[in-house]
PDB file of N, CA and C in Angstrom:
ATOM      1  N   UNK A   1    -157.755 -29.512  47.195  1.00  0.00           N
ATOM      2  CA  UNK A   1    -157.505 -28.228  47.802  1.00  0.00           C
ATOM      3  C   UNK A   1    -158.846 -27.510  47.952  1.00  0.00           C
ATOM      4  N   UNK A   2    -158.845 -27.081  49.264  1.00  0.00           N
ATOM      5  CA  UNK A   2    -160.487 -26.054  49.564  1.00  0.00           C
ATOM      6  C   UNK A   2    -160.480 -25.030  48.545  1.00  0.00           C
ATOM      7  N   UNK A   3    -161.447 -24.214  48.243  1.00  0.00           N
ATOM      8  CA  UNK A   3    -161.673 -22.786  47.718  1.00  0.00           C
ATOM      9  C   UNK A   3    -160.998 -22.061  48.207  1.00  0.00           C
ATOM     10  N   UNK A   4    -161.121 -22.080  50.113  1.00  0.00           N
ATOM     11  CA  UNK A   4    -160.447 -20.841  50.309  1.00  0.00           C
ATOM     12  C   UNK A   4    -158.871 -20.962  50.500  1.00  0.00           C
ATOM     13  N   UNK A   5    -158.197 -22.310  50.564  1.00  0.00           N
ATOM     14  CA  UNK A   5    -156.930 -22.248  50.380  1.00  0.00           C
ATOM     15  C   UNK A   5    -156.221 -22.189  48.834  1.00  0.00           C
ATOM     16  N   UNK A   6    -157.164 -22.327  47.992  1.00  0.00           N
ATOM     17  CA  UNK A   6    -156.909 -21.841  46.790  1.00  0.00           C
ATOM     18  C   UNK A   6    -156.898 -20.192  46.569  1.00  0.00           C
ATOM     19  N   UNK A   7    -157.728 -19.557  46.847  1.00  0.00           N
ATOM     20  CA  UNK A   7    -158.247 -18.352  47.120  1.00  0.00           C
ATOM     21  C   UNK A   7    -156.810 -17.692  47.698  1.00  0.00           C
ATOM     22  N   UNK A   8    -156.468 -17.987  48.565  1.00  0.00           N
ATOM     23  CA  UNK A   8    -155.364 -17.485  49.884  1.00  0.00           C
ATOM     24  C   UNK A   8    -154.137 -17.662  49.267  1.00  0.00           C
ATOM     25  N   UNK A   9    -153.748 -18.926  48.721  1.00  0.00           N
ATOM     26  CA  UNK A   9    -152.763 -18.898  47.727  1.00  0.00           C
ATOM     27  C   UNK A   9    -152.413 -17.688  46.345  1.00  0.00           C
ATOM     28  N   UNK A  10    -154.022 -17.794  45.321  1.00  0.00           N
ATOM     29  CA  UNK A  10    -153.760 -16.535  44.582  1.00  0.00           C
ATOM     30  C   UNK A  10    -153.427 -15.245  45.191  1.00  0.00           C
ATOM     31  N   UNK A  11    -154.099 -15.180  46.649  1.00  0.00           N
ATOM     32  CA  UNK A  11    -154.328 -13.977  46.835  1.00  0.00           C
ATOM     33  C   UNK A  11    -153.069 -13.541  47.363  1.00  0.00           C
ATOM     34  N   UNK A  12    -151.597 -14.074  47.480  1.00  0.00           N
ATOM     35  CA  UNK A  12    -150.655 -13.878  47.975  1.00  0.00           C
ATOM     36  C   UNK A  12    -149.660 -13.807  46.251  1.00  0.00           C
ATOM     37  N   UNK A  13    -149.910 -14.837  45.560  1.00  0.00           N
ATOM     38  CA  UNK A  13    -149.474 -14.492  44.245  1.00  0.00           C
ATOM     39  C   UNK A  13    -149.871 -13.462  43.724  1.00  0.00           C
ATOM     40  N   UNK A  14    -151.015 -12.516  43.557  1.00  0.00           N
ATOM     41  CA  UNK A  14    -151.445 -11.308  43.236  1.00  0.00           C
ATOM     42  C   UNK A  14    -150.966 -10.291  43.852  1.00  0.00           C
ATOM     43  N   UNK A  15    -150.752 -10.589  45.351  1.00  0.00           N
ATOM     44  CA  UNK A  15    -150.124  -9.544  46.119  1.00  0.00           C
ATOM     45  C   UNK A  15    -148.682  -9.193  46.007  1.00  0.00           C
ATOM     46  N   UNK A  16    -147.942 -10.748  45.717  1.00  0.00           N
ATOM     47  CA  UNK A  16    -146.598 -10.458  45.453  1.00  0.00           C
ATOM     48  C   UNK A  16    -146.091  -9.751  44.407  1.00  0.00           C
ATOM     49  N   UNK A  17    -147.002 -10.191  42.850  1.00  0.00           N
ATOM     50  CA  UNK A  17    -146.483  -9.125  41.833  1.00  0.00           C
ATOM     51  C   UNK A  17    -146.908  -7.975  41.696  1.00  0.00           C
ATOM     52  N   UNK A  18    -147.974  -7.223  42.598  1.00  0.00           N
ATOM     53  CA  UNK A  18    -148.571  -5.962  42.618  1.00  0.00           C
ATOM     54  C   UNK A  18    -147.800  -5.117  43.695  1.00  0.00           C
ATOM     55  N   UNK A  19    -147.082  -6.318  44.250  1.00  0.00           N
ATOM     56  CA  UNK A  19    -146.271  -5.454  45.554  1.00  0.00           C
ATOM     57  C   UNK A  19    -146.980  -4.218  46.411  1.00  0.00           C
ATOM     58  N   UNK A  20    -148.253  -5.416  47.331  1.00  0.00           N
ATOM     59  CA  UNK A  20    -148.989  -4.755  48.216  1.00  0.00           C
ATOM     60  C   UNK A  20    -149.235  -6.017  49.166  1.00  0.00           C
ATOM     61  N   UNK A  21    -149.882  -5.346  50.264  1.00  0.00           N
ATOM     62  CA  UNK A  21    -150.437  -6.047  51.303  1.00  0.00           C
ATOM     63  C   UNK A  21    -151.737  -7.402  50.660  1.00  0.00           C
ATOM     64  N   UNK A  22    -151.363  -8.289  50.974  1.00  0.00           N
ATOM     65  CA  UNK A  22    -152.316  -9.002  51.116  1.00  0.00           C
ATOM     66  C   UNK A  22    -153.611  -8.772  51.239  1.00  0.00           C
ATOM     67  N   UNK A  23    -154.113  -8.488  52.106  1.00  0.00           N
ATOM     68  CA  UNK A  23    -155.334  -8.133  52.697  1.00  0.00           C
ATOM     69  C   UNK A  23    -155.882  -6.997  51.746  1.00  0.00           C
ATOM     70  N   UNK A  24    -155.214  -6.601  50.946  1.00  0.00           N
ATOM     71  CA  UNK A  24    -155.296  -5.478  49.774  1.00  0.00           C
ATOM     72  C   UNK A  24    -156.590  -6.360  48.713  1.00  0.00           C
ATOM     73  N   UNK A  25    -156.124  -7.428  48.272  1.00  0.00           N
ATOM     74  CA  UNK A  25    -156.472  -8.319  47.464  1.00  0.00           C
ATOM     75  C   UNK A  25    -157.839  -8.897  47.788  1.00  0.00           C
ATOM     76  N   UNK A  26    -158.531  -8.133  48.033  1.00  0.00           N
ATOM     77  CA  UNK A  26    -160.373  -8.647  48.270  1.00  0.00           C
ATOM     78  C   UNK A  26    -160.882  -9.628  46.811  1.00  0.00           C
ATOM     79  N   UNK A  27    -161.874 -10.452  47.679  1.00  0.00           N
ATOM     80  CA  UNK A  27    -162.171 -11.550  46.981  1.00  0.00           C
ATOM     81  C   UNK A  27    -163.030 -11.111  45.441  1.00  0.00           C
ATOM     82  N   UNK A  28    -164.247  -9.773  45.732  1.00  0.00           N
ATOM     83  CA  UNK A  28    -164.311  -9.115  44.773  1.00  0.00           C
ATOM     84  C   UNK A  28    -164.183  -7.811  43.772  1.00  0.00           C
ATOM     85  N   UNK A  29    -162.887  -7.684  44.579  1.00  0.00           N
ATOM     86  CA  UNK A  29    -162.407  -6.101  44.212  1.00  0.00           C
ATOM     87  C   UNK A  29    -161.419  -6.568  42.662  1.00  0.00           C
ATOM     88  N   UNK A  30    -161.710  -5.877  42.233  1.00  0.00           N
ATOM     89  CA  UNK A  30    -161.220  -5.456  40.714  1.00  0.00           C
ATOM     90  C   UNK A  30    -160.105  -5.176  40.588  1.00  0.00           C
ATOM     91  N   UNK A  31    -159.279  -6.342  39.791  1.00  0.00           N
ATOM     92  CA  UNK A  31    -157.968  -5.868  39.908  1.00  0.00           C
ATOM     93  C   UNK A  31    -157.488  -4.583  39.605  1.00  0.00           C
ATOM     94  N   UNK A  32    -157.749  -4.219  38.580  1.00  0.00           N
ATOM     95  CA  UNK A  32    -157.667  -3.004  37.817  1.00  0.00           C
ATOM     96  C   UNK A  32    -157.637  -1.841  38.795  1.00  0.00           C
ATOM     97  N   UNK A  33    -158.189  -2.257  40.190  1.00  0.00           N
ATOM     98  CA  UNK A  33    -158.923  -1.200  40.891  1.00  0.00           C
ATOM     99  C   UNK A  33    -157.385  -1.322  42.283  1.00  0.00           C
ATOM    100  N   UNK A  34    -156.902  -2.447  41.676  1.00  0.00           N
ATOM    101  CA  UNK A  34    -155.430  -2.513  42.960  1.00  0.00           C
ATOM    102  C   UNK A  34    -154.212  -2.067  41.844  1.00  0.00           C
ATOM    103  N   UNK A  35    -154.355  -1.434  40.819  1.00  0.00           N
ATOM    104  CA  UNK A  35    -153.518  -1.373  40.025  1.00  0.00           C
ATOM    105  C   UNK A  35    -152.795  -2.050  39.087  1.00  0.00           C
ATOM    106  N   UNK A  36    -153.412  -3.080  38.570  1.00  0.00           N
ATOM    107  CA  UNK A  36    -152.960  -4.175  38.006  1.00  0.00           C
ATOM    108  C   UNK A  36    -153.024  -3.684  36.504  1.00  0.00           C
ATOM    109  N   UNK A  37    -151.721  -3.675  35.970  1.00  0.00           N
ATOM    110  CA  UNK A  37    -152.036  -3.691  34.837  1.00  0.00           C
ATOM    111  C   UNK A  37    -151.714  -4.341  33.491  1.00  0.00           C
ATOM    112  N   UNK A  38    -151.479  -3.918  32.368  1.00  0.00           N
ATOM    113  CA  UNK A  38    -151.661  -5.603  31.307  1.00  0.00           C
ATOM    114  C   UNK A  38    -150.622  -7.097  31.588  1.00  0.00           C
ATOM    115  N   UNK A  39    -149.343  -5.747  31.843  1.00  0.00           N
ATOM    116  CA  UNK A  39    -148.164  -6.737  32.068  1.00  0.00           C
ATOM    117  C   UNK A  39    -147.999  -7.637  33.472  1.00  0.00           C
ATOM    118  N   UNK A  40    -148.732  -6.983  34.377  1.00  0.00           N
ATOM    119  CA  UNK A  40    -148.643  -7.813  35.117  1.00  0.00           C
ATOM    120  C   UNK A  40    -150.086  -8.717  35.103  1.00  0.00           C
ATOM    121  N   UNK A  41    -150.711  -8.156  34.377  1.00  0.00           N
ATOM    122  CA  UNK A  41    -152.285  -9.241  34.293  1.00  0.00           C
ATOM    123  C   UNK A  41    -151.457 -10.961  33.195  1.00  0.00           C
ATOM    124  N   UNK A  42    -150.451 -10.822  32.442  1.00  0.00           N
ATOM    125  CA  UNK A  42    -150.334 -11.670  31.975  1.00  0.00           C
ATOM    126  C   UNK A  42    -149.289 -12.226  33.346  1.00  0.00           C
ATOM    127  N   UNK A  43    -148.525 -11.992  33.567  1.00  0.00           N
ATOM    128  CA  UNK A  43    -147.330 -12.304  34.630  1.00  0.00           C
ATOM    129  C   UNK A  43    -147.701 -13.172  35.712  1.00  0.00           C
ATOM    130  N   UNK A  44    -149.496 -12.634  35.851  1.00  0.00           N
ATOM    131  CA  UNK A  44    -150.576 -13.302  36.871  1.00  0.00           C
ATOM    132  C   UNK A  44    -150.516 -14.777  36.299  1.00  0.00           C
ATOM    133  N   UNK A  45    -151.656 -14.520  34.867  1.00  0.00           N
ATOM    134  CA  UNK A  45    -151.430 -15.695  34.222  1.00  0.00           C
ATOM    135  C   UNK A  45    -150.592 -16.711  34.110  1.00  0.00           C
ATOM    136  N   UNK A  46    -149.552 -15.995  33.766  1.00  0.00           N
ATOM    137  CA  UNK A  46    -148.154 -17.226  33.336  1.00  0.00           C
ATOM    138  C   UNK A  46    -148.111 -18.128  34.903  1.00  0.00           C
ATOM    139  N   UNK A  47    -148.112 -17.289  35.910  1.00  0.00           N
ATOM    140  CA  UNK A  47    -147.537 -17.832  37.132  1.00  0.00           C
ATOM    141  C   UNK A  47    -148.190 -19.105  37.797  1.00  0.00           C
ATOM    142  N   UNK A  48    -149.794 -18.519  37.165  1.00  0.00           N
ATOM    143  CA  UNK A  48    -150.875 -19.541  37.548  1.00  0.00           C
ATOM    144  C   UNK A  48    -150.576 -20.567  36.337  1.00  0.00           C
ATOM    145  N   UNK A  49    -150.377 -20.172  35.790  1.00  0.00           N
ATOM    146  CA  UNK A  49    -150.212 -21.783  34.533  1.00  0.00           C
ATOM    147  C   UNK A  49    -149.235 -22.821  35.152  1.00  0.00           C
ATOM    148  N   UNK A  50    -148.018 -22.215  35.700  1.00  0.00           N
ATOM    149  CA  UNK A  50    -147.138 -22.808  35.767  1.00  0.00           C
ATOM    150  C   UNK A  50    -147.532 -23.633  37.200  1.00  0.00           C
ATOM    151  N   UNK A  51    -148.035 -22.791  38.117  1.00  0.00           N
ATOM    152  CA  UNK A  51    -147.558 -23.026  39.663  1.00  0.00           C
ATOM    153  C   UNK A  51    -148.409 -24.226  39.502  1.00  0.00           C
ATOM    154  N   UNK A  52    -149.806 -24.202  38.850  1.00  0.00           N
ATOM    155  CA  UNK A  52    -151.238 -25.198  38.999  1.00  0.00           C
ATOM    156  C   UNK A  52    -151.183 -26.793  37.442  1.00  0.00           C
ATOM    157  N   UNK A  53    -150.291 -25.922  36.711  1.00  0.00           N
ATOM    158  CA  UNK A  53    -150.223 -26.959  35.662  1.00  0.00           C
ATOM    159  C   UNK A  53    -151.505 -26.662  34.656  1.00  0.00           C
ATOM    160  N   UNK A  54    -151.926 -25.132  34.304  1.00  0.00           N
ATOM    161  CA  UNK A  54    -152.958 -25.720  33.378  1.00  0.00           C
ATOM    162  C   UNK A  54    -152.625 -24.818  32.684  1.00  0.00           C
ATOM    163  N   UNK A  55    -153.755 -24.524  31.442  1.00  0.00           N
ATOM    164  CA  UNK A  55    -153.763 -23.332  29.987  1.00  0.00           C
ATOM    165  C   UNK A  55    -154.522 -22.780  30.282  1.00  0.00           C
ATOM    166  N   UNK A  56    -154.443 -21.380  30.102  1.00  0.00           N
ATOM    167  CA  UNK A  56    -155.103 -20.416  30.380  1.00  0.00           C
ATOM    168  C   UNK A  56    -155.408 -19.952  29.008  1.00  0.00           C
ATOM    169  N   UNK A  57    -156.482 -20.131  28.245  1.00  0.00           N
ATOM    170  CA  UNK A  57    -156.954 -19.897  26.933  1.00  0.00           C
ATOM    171  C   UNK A  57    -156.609 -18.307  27.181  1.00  0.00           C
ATOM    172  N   UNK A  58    -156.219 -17.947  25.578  1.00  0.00           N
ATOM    173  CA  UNK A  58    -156.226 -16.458  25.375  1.00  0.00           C
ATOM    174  C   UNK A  58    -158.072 -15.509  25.676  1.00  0.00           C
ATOM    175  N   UNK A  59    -158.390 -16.560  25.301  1.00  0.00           N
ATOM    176  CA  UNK A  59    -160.026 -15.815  25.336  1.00  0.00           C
ATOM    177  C   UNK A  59    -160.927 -15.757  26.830  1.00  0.00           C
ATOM    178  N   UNK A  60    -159.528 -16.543  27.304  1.00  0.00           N
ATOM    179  CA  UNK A  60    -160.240 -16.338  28.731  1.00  0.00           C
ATOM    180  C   UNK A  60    -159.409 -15.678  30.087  1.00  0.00           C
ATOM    181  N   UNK A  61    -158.882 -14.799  29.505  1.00  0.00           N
ATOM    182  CA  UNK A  61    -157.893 -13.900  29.980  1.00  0.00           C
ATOM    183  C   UNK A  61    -159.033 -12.898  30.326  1.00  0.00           C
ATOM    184  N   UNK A  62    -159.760 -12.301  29.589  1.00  0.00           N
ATOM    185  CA  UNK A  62    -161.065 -11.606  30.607  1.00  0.00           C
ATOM    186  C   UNK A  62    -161.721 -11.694  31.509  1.00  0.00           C
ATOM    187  N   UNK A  63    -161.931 -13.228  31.867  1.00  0.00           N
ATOM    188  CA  UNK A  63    -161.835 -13.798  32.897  1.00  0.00           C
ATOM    189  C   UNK A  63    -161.378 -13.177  34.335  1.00  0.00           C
ATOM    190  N   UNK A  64    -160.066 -12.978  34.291  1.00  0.00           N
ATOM    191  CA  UNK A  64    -159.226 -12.608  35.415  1.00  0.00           C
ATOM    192  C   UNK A  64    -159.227 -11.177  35.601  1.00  0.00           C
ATOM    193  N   UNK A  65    -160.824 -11.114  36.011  1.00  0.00           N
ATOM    194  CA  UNK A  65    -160.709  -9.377  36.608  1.00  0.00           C
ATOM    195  C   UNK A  65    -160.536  -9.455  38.629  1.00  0.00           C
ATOM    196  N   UNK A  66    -161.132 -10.283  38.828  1.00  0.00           N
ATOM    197  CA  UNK A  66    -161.250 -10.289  40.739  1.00  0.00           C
ATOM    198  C   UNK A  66    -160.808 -11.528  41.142  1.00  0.00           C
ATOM    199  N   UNK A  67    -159.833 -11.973  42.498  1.00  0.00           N
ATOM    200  CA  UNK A  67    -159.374 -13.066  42.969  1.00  0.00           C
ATOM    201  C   UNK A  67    -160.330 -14.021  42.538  1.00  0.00           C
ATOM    202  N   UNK A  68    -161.935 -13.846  43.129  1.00  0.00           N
ATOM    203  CA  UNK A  68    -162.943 -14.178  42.884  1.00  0.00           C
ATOM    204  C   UNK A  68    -163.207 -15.448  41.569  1.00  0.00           C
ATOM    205  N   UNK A  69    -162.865 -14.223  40.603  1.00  0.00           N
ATOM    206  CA  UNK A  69    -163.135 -15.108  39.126  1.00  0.00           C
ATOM    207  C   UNK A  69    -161.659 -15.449  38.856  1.00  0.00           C
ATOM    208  N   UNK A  70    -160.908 -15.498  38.851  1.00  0.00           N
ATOM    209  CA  UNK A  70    -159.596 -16.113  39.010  1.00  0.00           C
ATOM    210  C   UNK A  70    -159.553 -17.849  39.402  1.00  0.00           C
ATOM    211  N   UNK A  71    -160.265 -17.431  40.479  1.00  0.00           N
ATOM    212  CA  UNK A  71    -160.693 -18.625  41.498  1.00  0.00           C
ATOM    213  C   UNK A  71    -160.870 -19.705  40.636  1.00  0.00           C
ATOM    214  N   UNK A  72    -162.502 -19.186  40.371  1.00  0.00           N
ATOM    215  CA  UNK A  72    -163.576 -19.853  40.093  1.00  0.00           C
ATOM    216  C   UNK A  72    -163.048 -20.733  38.503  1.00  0.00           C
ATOM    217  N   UNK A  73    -162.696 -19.936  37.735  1.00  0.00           N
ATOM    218  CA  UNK A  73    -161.890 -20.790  36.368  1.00  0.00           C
ATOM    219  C   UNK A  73    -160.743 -21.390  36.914  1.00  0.00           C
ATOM    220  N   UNK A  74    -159.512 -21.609  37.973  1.00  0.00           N
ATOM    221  CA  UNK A  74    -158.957 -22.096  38.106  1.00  0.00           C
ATOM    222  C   UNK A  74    -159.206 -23.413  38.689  1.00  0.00           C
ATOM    223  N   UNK A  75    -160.606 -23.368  39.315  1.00  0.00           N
ATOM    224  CA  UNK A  75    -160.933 -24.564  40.159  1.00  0.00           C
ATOM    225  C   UNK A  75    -161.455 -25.549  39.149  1.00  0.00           C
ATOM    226  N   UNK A  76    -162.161 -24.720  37.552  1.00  0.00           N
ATOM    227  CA  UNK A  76    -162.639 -25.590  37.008  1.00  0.00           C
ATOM    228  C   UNK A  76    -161.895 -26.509  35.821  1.00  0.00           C
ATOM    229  N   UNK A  77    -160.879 -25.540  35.909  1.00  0.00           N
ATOM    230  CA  UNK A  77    -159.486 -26.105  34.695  1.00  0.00           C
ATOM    231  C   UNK A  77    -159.032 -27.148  35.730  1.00  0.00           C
ATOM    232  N   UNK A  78    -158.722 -27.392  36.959  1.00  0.00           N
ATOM    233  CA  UNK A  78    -158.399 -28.020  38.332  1.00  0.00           C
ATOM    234  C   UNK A  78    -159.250 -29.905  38.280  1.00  0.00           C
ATOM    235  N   UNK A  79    -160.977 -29.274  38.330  1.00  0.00           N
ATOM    236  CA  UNK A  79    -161.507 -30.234  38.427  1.00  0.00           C
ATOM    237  C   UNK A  79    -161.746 -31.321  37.138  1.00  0.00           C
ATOM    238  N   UNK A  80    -161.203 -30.284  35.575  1.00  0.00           N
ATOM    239  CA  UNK A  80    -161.324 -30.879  34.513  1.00  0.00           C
ATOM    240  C   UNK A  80    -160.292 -32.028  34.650  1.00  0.00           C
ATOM    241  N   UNK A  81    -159.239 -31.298  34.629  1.00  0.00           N
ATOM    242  CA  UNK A  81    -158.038 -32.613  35.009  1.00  0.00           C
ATOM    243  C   UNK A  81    -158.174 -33.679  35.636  1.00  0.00           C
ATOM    244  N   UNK A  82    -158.876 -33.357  36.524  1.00  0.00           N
ATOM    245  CA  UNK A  82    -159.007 -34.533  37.180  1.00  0.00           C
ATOM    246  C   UNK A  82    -158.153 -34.217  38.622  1.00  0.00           C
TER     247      UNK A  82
END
């Protein structure tokens, strides 16, 4: 899967549980800054665990401030697997 169809994917999962526009969801805008908050920052998580198949370490839940860095650890939990 490309970056940016990875990218385009979160960025529609972020949009769906924040219940906003898409295009809302900039690559480095801050979630925090679209209203995201704890419960749905884990809800993010869970969804991505499930939809992609991986663990999302507790310590790397800081991680997931912008689609951006979302991305970027998902591609690498992605490429670890194999």
């Amino acid at each position: 899967m490309s970056q940016q169809a990875l990218k385009d994917e979160l960025r529609a999962l972020i949009a769906e549980i924040i219940e906003c526009d898409e295009s809302a969801v900039g690559d480095d805008k801050p979630l925090r800054e679209l209203g995201v908050d704890s419960m749905q920052a884990i809800e993010i998580i869970t969804d991505v665990e499930k939809r992609y198949k991986v663990k999302v370490e507790e310590s790397e839940y800081k991680l997931f401030t912008t689609l951006a860095s979302v991305a970027t650890l998902l591609e690498s939990k992605l490429a670890a697997r194999g």
